[in-house]
N, C-alpha and C. Protein backbone atom coordinates (compact mmCIF):
# COMPACT_ATOMS: atom_id res chain seq x y z
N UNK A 1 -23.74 -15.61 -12.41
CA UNK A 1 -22.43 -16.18 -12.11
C UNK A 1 -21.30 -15.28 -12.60
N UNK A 2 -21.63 -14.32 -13.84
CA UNK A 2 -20.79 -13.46 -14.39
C UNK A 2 -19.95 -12.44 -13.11
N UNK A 3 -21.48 -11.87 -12.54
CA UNK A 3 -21.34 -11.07 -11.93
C UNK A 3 -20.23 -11.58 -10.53
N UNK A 4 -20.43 -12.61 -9.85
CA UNK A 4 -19.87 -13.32 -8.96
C UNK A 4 -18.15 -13.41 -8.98
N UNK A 5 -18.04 -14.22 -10.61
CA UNK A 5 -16.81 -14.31 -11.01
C UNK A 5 -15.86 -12.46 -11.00
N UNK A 6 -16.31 -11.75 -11.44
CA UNK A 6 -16.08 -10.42 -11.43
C UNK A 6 -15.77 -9.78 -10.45
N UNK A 7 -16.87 -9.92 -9.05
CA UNK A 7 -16.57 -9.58 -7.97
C UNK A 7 -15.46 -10.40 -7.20
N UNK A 8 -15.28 -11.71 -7.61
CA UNK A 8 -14.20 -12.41 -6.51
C UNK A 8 -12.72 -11.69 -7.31
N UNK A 9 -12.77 -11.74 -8.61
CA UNK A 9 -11.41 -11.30 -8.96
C UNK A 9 -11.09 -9.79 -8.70
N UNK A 10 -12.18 -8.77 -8.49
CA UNK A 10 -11.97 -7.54 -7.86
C UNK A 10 -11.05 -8.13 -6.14
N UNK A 11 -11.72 -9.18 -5.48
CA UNK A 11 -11.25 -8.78 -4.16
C UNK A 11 -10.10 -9.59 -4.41
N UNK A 12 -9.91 -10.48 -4.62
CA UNK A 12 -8.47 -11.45 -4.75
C UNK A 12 -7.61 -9.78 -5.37
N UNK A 13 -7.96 -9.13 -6.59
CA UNK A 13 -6.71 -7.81 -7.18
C UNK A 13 -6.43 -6.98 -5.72
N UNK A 14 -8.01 -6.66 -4.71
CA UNK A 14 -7.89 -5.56 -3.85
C UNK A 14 -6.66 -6.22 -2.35
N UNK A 15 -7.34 -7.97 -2.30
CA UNK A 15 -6.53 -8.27 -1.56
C UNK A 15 -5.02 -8.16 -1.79
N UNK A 16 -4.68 -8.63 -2.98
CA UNK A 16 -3.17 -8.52 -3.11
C UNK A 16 -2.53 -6.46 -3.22
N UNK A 17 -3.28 -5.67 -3.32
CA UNK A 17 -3.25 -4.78 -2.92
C UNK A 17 -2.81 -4.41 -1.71
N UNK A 18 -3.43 -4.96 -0.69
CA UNK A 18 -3.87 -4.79 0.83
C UNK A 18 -2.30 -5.38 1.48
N UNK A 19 -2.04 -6.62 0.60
CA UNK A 19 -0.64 -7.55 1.25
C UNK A 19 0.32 -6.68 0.81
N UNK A 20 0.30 -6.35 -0.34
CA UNK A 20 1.48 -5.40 -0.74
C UNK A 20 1.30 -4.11 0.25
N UNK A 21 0.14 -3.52 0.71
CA UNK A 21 0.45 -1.76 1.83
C UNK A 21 0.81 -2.84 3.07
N UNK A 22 0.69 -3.88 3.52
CA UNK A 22 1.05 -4.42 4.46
C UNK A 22 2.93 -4.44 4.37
N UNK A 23 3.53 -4.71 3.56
CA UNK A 23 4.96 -5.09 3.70
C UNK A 23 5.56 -4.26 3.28
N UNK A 24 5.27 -3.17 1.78
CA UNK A 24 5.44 -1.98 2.09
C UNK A 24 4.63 -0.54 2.09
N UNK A 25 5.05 0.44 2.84
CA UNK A 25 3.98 1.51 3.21
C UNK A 25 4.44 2.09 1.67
N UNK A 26 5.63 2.49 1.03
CA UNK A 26 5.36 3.23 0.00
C UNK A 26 4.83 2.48 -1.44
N UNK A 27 4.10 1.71 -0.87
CA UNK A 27 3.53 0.80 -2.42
C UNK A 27 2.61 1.88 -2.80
N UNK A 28 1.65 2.85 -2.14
CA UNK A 28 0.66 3.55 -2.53
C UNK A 28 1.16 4.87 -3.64
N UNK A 29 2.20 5.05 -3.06
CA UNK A 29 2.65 6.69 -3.25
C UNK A 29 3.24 6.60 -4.42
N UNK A 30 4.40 4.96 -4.97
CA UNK A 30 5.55 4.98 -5.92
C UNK A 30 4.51 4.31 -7.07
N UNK A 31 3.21 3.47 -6.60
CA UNK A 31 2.94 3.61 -7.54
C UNK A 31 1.98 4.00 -8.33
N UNK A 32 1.30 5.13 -7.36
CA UNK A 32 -0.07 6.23 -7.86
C UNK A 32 0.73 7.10 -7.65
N UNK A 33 1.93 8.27 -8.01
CA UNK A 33 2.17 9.46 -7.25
C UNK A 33 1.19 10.38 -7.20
N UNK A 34 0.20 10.49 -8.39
CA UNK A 34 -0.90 11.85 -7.96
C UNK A 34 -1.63 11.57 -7.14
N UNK A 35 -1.37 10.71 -6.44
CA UNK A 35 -2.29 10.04 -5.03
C UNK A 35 -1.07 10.84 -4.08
N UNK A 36 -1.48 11.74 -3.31
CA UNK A 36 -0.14 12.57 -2.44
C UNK A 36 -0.82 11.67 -0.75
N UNK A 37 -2.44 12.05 -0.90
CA UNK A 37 -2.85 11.36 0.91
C UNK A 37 -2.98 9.98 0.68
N UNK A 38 -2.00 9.57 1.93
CA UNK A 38 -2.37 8.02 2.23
C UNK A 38 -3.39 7.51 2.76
N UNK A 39 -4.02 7.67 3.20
CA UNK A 39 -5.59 7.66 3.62
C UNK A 39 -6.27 7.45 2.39
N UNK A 40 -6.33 8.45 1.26
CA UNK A 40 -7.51 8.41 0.39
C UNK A 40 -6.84 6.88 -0.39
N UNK A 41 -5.49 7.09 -0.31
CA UNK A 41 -4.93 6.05 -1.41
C UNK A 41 -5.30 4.61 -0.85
N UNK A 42 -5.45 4.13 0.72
CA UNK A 42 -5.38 3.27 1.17
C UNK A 42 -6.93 3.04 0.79
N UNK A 43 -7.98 4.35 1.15
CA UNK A 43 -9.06 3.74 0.54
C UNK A 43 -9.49 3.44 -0.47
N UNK A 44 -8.84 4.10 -1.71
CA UNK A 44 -8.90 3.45 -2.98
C UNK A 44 -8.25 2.24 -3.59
N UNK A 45 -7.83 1.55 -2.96
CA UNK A 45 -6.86 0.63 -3.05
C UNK A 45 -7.67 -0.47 -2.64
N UNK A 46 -8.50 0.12 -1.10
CA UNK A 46 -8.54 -1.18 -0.54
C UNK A 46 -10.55 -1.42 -0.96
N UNK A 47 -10.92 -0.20 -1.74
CA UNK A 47 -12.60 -0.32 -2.34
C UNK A 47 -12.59 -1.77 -2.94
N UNK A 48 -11.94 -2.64 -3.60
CA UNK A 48 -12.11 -3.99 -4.25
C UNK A 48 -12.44 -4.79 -3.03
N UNK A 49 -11.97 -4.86 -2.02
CA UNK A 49 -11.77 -5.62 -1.32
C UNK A 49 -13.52 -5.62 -0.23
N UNK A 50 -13.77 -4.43 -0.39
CA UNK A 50 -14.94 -4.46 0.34
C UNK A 50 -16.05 -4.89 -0.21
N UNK A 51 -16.21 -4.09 -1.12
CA UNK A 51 -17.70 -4.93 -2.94
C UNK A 51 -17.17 -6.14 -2.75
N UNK A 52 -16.04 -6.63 -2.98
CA UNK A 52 -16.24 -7.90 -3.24
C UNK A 52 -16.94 -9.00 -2.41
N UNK A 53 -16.38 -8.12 -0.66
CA UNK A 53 -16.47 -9.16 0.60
C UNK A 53 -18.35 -9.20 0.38
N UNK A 54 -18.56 -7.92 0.08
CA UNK A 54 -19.82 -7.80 0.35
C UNK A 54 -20.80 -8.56 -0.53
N UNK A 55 -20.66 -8.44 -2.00
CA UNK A 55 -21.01 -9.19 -2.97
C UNK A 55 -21.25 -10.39 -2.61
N UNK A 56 -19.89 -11.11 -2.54
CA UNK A 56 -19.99 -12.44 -2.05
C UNK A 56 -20.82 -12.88 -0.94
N UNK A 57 -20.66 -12.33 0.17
CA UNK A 57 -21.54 -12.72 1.22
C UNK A 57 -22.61 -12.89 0.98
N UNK A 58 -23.53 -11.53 0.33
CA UNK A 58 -24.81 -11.76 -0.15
C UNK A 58 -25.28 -12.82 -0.74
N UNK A 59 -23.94 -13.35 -1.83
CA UNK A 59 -24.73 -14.43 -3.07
C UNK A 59 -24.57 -15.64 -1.93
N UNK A 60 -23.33 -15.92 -1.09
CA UNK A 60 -23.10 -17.21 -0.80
C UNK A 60 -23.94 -17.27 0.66
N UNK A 61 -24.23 -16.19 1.15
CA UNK A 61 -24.75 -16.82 2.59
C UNK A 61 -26.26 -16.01 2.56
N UNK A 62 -26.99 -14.68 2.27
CA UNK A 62 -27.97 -14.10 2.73
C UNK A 62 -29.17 -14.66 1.87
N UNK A 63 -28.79 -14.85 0.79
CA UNK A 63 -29.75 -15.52 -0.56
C UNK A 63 -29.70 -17.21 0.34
N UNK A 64 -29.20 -17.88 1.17
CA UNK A 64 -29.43 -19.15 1.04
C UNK A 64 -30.12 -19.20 2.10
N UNK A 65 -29.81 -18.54 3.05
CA UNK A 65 -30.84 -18.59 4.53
C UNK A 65 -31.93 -17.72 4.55
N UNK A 66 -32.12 -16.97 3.69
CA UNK A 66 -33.47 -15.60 3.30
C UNK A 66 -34.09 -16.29 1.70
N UNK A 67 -35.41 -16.83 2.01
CA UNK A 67 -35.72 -17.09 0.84
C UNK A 67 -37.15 -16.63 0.82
């Protein structure tokens, strides 16, 4: 459950990440500047968001129908 709790608050941090490059584009740059490519920054930004989706899925849906 540790692990679970851990991963949802990674994607809830990556999501609010994701809303903030949504409304503004220089959220990446003003507030990583040694991040210069937006690309790498968008993918480091948006890595929470994927472990987490993925995490979760596994515990809540592949473990209940795969036994």
């Amino acid at each position: 459950m540790l692990i679970i709790a851990i991963f949802k608050s990674l994607a809830i941090i990556g999501f609010a990440y994701f809303l903030a490059g949504i409304i503004s584009d220089n959220f990446y740059t003003s507030l990583y500047p040694w991040i210069d490519d937006y690309f790498w920054a968008k993918t480091i930004m948006h890595a929470p968001i994927y472990f987490g989706v993925l995490i979760i899925g596994y515990f809540m849906f592949i473990r209940k129908y795969i036994k």
